[in-house]
PDB file of N, CA and C in Angstrom:
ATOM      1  N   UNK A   1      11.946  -9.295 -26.348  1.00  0.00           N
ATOM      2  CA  UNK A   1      11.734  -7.918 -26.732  1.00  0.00           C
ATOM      3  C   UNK A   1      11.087  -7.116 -25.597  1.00  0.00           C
ATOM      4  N   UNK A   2       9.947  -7.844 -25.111  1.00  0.00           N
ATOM      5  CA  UNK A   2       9.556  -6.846 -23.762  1.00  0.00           C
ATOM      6  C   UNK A   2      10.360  -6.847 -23.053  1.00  0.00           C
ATOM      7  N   UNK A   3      11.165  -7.699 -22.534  1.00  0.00           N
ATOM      8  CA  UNK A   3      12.155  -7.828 -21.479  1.00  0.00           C
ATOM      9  C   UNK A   3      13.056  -6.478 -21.410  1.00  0.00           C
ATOM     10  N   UNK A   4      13.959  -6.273 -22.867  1.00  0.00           N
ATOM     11  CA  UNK A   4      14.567  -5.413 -23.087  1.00  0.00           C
ATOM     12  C   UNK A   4      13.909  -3.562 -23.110  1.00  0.00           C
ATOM     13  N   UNK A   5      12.573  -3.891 -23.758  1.00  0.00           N
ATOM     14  CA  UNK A   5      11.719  -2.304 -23.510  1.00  0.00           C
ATOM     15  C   UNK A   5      11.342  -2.458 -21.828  1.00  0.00           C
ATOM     16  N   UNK A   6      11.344  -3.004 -21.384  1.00  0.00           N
ATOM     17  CA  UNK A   6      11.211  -2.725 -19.689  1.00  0.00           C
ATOM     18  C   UNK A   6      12.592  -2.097 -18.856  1.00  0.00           C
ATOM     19  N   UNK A   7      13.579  -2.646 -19.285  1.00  0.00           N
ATOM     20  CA  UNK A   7      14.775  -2.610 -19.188  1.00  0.00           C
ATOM     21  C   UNK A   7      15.557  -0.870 -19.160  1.00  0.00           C
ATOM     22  N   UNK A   8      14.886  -0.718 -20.681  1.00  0.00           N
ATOM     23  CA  UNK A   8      15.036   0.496 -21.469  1.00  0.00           C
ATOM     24  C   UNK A   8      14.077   1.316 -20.470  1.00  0.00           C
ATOM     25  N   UNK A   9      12.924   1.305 -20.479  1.00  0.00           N
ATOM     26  CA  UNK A   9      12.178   2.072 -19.432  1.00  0.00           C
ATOM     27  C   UNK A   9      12.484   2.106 -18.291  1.00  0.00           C
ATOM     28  N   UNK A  10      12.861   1.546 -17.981  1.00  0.00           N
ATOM     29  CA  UNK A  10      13.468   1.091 -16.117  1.00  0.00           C
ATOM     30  C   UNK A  10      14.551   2.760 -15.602  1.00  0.00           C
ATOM     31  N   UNK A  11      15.544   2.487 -17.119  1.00  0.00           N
ATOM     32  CA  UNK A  11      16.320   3.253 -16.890  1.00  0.00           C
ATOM     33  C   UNK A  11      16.403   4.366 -17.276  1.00  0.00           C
ATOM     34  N   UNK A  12      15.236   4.412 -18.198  1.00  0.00           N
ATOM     35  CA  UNK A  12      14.845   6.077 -18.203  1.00  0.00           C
ATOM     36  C   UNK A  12      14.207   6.808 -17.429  1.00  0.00           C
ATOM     37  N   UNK A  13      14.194   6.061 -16.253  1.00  0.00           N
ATOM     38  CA  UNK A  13      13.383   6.711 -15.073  1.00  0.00           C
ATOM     39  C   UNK A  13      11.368   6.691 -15.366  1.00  0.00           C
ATOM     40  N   UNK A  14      11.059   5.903 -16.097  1.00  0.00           N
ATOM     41  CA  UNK A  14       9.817   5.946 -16.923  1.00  0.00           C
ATOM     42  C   UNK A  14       8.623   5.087 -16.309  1.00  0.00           C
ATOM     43  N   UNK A  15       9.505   4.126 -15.602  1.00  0.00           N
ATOM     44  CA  UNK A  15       8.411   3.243 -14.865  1.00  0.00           C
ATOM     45  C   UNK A  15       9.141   3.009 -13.487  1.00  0.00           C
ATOM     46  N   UNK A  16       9.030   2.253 -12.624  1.00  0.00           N
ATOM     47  CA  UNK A  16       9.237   1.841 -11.121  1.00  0.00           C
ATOM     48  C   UNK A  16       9.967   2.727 -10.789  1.00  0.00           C
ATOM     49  N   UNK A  17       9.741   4.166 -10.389  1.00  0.00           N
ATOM     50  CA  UNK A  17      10.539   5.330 -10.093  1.00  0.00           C
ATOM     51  C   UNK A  17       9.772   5.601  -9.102  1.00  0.00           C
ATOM     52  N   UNK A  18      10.133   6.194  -7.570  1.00  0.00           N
ATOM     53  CA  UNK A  18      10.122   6.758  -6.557  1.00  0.00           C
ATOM     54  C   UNK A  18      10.105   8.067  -6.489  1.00  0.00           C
ATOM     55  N   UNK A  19      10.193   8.536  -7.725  1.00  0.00           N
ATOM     56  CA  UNK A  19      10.342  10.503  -7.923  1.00  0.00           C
ATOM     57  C   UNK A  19       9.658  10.759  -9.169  1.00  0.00           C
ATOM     58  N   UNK A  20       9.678  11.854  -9.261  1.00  0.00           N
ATOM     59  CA  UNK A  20       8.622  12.585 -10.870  1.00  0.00           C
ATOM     60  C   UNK A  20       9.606  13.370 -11.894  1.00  0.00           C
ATOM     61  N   UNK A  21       9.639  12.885 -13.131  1.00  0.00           N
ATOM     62  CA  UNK A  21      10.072  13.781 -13.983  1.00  0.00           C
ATOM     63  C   UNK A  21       9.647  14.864 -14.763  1.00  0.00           C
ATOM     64  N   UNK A  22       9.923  15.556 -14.704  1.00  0.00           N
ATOM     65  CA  UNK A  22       9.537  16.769 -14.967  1.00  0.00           C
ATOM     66  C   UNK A  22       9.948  17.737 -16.264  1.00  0.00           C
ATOM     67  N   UNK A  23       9.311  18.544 -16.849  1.00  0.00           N
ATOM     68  CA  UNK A  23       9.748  19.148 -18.011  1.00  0.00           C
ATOM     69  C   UNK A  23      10.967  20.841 -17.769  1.00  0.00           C
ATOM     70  N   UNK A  24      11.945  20.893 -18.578  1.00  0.00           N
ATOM     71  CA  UNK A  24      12.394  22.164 -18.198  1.00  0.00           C
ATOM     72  C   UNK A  24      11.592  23.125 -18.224  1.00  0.00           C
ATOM     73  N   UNK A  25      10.319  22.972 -18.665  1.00  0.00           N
ATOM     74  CA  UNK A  25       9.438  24.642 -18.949  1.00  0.00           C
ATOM     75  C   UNK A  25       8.382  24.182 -17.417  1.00  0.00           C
ATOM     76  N   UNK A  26       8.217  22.910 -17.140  1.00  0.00           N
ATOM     77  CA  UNK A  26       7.513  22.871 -15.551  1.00  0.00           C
ATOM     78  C   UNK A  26       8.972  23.147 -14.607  1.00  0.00           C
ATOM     79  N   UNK A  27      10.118  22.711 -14.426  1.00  0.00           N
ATOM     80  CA  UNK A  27      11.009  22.868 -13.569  1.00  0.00           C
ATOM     81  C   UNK A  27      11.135  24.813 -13.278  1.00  0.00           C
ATOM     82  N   UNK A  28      11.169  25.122 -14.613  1.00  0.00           N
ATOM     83  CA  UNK A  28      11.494  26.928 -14.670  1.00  0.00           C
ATOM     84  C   UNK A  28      10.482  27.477 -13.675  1.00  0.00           C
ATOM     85  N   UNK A  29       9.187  26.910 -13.924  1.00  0.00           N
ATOM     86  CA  UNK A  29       8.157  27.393 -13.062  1.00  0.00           C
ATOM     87  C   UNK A  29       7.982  27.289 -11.968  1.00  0.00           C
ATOM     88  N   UNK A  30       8.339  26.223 -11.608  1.00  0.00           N
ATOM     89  CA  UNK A  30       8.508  25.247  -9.844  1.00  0.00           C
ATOM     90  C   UNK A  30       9.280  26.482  -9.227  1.00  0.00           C
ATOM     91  N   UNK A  31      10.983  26.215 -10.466  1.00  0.00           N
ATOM     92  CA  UNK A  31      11.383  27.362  -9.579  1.00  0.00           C
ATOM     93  C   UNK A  31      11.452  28.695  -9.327  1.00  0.00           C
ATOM     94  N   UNK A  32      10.576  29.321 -10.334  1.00  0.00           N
ATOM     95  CA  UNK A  32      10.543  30.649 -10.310  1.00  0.00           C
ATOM     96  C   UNK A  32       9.145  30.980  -8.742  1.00  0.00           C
ATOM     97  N   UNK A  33       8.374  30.080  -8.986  1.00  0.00           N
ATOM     98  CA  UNK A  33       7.475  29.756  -7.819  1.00  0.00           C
ATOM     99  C   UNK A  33       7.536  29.876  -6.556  1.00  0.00           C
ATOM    100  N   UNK A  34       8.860  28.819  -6.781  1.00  0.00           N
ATOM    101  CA  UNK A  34       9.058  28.538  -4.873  1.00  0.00           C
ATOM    102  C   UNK A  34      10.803  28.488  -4.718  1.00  0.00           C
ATOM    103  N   UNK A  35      11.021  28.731  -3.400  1.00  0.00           N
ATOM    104  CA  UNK A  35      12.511  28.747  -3.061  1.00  0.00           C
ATOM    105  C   UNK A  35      12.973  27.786  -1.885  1.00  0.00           C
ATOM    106  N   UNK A  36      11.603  26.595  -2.017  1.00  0.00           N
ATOM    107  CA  UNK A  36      12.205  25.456  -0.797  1.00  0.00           C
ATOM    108  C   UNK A  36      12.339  24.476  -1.979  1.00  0.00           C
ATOM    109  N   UNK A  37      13.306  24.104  -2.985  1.00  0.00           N
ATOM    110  CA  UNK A  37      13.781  23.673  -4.045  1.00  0.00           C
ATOM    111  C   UNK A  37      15.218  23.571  -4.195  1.00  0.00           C
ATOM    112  N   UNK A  38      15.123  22.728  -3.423  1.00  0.00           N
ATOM    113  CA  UNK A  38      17.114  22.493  -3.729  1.00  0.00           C
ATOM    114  C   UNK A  38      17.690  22.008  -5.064  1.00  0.00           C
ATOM    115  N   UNK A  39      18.437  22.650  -5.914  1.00  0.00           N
ATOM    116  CA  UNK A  39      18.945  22.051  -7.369  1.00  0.00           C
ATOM    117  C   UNK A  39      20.415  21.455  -6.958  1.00  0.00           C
ATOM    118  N   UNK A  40      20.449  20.333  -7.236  1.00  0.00           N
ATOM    119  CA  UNK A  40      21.329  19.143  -7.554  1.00  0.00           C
ATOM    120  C   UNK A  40      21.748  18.893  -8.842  1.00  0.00           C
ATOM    121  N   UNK A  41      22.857  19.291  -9.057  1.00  0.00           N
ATOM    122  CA  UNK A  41      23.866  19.056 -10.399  1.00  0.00           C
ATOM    123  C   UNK A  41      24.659  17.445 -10.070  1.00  0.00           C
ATOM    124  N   UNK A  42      24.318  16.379 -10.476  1.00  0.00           N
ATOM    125  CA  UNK A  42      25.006  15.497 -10.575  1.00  0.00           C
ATOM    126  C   UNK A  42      25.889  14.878 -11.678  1.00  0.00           C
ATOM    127  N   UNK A  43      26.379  15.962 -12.374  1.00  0.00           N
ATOM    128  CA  UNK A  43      27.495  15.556 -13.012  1.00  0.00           C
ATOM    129  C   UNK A  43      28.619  15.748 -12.733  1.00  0.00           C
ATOM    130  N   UNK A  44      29.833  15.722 -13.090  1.00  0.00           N
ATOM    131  CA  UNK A  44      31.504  15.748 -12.446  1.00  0.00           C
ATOM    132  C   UNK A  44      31.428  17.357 -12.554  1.00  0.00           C
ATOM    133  N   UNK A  45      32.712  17.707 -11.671  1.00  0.00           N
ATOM    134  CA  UNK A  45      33.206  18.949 -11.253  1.00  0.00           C
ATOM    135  C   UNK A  45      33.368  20.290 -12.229  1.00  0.00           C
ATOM    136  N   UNK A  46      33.737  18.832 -13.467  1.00  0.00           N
ATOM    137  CA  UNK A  46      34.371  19.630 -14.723  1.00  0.00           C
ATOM    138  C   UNK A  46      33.068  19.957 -15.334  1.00  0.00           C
ATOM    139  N   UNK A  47      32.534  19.544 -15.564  1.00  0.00           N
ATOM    140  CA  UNK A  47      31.070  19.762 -16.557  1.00  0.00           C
ATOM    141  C   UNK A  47      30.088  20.965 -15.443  1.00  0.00           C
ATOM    142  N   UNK A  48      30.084  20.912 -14.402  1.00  0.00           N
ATOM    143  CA  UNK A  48      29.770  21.689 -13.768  1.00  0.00           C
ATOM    144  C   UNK A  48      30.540  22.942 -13.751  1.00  0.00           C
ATOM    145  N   UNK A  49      31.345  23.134 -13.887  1.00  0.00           N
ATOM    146  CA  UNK A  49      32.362  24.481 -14.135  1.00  0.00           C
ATOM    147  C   UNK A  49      31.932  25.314 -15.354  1.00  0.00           C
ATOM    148  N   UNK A  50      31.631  23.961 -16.465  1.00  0.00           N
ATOM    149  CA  UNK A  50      31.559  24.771 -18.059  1.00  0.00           C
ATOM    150  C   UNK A  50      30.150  25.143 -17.808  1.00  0.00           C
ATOM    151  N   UNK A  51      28.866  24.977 -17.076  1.00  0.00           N
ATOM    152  CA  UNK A  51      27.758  25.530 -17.296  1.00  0.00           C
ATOM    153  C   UNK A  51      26.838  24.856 -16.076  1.00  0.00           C
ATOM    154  N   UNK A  52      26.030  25.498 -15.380  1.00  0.00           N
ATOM    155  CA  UNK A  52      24.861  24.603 -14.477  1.00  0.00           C
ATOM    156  C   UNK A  52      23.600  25.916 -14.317  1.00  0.00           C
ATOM    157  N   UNK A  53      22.963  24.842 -14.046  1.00  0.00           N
ATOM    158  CA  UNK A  53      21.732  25.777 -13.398  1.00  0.00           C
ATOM    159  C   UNK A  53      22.188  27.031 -12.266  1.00  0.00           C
ATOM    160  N   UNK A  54      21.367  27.995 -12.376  1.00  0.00           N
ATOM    161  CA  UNK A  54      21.873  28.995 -10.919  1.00  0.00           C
ATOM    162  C   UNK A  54      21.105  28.465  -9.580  1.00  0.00           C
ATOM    163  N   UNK A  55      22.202  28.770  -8.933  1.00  0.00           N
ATOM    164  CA  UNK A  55      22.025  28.137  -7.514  1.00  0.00           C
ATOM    165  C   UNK A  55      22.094  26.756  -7.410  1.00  0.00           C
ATOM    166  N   UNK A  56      22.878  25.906  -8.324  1.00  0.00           N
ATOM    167  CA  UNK A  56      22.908  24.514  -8.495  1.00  0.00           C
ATOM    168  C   UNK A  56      23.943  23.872  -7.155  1.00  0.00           C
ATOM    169  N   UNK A  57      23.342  22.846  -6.547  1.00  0.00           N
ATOM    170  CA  UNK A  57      24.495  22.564  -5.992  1.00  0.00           C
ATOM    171  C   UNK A  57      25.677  21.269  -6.866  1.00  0.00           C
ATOM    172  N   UNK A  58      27.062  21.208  -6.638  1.00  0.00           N
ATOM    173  CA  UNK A  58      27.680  20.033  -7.267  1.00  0.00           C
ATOM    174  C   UNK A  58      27.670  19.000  -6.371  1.00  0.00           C
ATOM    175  N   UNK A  59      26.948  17.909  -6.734  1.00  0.00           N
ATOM    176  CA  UNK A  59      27.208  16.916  -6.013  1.00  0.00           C
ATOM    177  C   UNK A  59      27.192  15.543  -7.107  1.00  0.00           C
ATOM    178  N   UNK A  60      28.315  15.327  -7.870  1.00  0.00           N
ATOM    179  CA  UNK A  60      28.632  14.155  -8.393  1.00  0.00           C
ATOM    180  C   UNK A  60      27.841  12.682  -8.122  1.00  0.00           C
ATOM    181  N   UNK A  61      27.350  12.411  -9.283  1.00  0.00           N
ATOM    182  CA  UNK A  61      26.450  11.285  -8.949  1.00  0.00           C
ATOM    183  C   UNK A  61      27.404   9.875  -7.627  1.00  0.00           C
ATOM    184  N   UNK A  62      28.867   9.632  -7.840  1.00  0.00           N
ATOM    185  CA  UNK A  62      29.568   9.010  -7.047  1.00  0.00           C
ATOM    186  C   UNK A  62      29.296   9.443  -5.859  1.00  0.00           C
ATOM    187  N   UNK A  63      29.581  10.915  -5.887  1.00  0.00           N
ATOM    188  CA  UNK A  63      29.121  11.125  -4.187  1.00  0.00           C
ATOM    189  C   UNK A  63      27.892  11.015  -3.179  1.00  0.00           C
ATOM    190  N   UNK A  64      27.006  10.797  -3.956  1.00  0.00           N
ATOM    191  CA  UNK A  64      25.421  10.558  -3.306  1.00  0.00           C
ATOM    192  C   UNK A  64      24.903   9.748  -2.118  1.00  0.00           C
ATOM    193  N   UNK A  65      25.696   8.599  -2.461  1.00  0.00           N
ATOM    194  CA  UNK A  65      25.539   7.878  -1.238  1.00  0.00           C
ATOM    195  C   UNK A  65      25.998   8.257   0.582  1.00  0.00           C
ATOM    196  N   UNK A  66      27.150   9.336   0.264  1.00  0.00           N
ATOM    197  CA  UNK A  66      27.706   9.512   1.782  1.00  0.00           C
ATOM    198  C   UNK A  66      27.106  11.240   1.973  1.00  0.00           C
ATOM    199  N   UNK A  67      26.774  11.673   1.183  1.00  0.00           N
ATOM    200  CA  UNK A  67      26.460  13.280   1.220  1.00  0.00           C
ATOM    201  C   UNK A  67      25.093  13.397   1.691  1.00  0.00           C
ATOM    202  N   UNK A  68      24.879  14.517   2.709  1.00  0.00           N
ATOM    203  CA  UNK A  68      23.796  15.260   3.094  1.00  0.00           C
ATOM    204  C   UNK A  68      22.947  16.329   2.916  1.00  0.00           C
ATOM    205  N   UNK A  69      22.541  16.331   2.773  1.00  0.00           N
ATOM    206  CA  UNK A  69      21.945  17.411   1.583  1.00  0.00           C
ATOM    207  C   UNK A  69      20.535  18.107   2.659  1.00  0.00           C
ATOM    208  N   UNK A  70      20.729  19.499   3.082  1.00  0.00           N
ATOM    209  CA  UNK A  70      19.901  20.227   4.286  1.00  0.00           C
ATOM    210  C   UNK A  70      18.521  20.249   3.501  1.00  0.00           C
ATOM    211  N   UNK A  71      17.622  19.547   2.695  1.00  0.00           N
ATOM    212  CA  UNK A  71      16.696  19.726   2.117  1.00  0.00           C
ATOM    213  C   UNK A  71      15.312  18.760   1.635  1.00  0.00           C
ATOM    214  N   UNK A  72      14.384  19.325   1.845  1.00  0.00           N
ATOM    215  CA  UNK A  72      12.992  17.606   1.846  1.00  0.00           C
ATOM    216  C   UNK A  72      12.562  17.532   0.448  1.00  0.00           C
ATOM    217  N   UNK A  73      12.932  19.216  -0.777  1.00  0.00           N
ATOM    218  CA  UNK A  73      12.269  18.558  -2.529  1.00  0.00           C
ATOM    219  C   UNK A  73      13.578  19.310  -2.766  1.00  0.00           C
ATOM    220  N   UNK A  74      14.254  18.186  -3.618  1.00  0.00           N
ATOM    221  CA  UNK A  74      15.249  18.573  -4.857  1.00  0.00           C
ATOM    222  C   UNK A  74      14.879  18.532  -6.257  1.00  0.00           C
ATOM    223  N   UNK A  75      15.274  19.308  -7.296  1.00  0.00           N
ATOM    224  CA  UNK A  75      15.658  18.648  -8.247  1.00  0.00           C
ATOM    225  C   UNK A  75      17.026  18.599  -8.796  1.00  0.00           C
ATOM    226  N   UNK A  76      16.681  17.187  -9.924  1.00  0.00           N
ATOM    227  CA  UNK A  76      18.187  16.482  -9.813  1.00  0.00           C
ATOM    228  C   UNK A  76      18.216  16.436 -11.614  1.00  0.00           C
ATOM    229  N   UNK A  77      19.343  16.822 -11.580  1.00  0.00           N
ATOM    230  CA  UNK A  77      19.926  17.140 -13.202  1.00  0.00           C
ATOM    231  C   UNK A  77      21.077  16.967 -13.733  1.00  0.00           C
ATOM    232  N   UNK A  78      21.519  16.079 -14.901  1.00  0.00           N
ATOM    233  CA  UNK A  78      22.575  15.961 -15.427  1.00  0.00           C
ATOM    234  C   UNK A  78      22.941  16.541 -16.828  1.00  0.00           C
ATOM    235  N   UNK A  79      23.603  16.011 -17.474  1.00  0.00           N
ATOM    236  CA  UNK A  79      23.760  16.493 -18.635  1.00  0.00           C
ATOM    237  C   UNK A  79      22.706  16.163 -19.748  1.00  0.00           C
ATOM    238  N   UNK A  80      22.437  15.394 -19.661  1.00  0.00           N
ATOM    239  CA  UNK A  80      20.929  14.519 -20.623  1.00  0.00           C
ATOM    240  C   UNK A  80      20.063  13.751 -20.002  1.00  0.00           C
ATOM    241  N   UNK A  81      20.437  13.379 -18.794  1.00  0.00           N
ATOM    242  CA  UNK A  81      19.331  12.711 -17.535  1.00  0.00           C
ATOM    243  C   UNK A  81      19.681  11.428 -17.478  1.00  0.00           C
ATOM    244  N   UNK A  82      20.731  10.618 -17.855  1.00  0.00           N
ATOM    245  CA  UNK A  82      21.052   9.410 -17.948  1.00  0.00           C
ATOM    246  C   UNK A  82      21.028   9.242 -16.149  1.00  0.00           C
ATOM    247  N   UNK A  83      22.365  10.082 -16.264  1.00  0.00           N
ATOM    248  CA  UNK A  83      22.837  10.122 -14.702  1.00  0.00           C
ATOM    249  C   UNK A  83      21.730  10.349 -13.523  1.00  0.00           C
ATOM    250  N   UNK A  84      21.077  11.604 -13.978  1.00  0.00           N
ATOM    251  CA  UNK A  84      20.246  12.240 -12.864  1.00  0.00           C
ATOM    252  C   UNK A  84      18.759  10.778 -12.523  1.00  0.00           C
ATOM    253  N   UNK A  85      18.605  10.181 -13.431  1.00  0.00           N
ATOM    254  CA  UNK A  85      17.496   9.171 -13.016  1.00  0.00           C
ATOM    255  C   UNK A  85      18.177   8.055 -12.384  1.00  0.00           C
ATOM    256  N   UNK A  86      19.252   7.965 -11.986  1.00  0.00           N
ATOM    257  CA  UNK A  86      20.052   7.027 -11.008  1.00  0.00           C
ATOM    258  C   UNK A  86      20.545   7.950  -9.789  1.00  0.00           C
ATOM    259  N   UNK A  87      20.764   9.319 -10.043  1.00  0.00           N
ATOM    260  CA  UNK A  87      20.641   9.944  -8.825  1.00  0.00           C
ATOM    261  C   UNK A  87      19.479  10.355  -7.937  1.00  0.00           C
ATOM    262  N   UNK A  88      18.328   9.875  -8.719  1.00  0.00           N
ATOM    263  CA  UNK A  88      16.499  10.280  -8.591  1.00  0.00           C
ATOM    264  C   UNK A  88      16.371   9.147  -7.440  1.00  0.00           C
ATOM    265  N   UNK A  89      16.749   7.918  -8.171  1.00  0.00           N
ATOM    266  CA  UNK A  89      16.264   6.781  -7.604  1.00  0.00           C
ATOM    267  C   UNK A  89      17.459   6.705  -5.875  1.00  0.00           C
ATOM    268  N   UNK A  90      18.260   6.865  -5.851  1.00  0.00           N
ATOM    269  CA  UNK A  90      19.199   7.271  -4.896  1.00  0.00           C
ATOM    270  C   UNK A  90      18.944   8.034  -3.575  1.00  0.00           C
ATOM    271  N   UNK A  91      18.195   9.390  -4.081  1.00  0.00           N
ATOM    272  CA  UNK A  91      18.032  10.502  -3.279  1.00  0.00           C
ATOM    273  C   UNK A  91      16.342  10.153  -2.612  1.00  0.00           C
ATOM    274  N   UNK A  92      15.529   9.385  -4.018  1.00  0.00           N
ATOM    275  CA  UNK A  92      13.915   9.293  -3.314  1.00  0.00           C
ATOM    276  C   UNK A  92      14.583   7.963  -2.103  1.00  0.00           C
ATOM    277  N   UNK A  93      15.551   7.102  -2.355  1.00  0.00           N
ATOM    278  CA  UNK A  93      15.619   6.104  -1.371  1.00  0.00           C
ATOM    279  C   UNK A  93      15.962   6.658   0.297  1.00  0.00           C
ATOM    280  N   UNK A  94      16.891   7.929   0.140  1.00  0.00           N
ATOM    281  CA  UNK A  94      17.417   8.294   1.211  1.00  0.00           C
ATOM    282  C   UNK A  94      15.943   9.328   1.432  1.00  0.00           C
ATOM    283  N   UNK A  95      14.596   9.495   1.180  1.00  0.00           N
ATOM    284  CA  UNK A  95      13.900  10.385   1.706  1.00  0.00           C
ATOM    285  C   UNK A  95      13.643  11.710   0.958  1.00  0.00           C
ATOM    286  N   UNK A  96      14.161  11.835   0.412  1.00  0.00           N
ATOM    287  CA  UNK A  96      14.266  12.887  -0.073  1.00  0.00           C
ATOM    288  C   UNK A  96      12.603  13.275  -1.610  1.00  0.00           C
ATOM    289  N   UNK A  97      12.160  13.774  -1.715  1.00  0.00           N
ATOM    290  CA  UNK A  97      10.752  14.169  -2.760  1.00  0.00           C
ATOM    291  C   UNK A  97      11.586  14.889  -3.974  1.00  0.00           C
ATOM    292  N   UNK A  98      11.258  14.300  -4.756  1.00  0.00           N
ATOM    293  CA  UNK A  98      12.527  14.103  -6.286  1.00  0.00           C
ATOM    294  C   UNK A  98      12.057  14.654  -7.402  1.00  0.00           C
ATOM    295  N   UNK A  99      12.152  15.457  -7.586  1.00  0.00           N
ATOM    296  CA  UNK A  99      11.970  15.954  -9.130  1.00  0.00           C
ATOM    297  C   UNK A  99      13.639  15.763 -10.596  1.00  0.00           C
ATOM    298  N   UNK A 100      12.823  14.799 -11.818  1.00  0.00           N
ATOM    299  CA  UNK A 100      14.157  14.627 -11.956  1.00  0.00           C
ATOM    300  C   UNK A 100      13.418  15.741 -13.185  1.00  0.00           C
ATOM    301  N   UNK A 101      14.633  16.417 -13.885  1.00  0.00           N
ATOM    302  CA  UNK A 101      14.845  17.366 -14.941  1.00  0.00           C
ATOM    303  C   UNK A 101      14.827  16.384 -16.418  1.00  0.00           C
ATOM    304  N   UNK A 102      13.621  16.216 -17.182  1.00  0.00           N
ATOM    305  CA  UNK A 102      14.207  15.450 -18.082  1.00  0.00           C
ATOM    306  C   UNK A 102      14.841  15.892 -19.388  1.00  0.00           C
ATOM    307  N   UNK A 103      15.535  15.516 -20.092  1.00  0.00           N
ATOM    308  CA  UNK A 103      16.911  15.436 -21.044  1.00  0.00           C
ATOM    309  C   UNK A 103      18.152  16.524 -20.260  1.00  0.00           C
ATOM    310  N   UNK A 104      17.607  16.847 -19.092  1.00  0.00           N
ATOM    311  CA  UNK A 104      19.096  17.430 -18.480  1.00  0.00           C
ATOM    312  C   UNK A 104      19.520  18.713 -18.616  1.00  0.00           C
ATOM    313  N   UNK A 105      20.606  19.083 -18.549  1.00  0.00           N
ATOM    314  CA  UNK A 105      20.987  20.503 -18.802  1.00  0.00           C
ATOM    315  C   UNK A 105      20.753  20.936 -20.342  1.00  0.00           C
ATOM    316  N   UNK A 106      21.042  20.025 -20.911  1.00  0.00           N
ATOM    317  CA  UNK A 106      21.091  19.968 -22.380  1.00  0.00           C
ATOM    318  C   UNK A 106      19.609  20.514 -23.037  1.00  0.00           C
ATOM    319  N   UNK A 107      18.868  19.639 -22.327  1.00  0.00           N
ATOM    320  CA  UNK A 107      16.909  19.851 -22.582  1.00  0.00           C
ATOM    321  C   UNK A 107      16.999  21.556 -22.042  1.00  0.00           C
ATOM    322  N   UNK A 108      17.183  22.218 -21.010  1.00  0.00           N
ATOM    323  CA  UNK A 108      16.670  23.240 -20.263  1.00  0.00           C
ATOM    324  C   UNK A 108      17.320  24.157 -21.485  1.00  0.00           C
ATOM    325  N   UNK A 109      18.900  23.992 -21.670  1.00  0.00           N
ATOM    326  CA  UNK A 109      19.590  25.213 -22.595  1.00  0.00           C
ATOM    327  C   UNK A 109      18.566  25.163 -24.247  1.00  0.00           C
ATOM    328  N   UNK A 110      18.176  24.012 -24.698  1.00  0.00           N
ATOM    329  CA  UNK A 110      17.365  24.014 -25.726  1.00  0.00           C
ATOM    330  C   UNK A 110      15.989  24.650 -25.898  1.00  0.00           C
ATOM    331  N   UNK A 111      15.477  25.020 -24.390  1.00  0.00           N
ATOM    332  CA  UNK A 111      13.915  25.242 -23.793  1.00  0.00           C
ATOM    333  C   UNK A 111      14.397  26.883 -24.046  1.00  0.00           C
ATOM    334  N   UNK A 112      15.579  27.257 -23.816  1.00  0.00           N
ATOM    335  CA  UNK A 112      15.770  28.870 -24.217  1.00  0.00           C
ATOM    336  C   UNK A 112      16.195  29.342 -22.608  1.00  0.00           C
ATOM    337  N   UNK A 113      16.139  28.575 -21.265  1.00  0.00           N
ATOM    338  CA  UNK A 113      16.931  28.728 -20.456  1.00  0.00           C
ATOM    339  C   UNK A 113      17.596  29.196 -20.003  1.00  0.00           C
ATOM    340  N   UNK A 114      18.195  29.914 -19.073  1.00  0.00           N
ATOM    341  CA  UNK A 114      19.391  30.383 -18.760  1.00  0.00           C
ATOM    342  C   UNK A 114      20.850  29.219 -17.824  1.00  0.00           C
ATOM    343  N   UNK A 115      22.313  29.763 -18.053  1.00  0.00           N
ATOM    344  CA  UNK A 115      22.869  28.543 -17.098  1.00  0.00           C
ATOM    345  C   UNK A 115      24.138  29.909 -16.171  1.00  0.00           C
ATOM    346  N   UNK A 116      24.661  29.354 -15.637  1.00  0.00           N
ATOM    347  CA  UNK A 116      24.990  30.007 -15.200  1.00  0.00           C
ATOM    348  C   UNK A 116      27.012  29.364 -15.549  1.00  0.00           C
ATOM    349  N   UNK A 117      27.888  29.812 -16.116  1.00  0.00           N
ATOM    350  CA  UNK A 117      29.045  29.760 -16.736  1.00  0.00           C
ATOM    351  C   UNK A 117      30.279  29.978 -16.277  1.00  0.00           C
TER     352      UNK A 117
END
């Protein structure tokens, strides 16, 4: 049973994580704050079309490994955060200071949010 709740935590980005998760009502603020904040959409092309953050960039969780990204704090966001805490752990490996978005686009549009369509 612990084995499996470690497991479960592992991959919610909850424990042995290299980056910070963060709430959509702290992310809104970060970015209303500051503009050295790169936003990372890591979901597919298509889901990015129907709705993302403004000023989001698309970069598909597949593509992460070969892509460059001109920036030292991102945050990283998917549709519910499954994805984005495997793109967290990815981006803190390549250097990068990680803010992940937690429950995702989904959490921010529920927070009362804006997306951009």
């Amino acid at each position: 049973m612990a084995v499996m709740l470690a497991y479960f935590a592992y991959f919610k980005g909850w424990i042995f994580n290299d980056f910070e998760n963060i709430s959509p009502k702290i992310a809104h603020h970060l970015l209303k704050k500051s503009s050295d904040i790169t936003i990372v959409d890591v979901r597919s092309k298509k889901e990015f079309e129907k709705d993302h953050l403004k000023g989001a960039l698309s970069l598909p969780l597949d593509t992460l490994e070969e892509v460059n990204i001109n920036a030292k704090k991102v945050l990283v966001y998917s549709e519910r955060g499954e994805r984005s805490v495997e793109a967290s752990r990815i981006l803190a490996k390549k250097g990068f200071e990680v803010l992940n978005l937690e429950g995702g686009v989904v959490f921010w549009i529920r927070a009362g949010y804006e997306v951009v369509k």
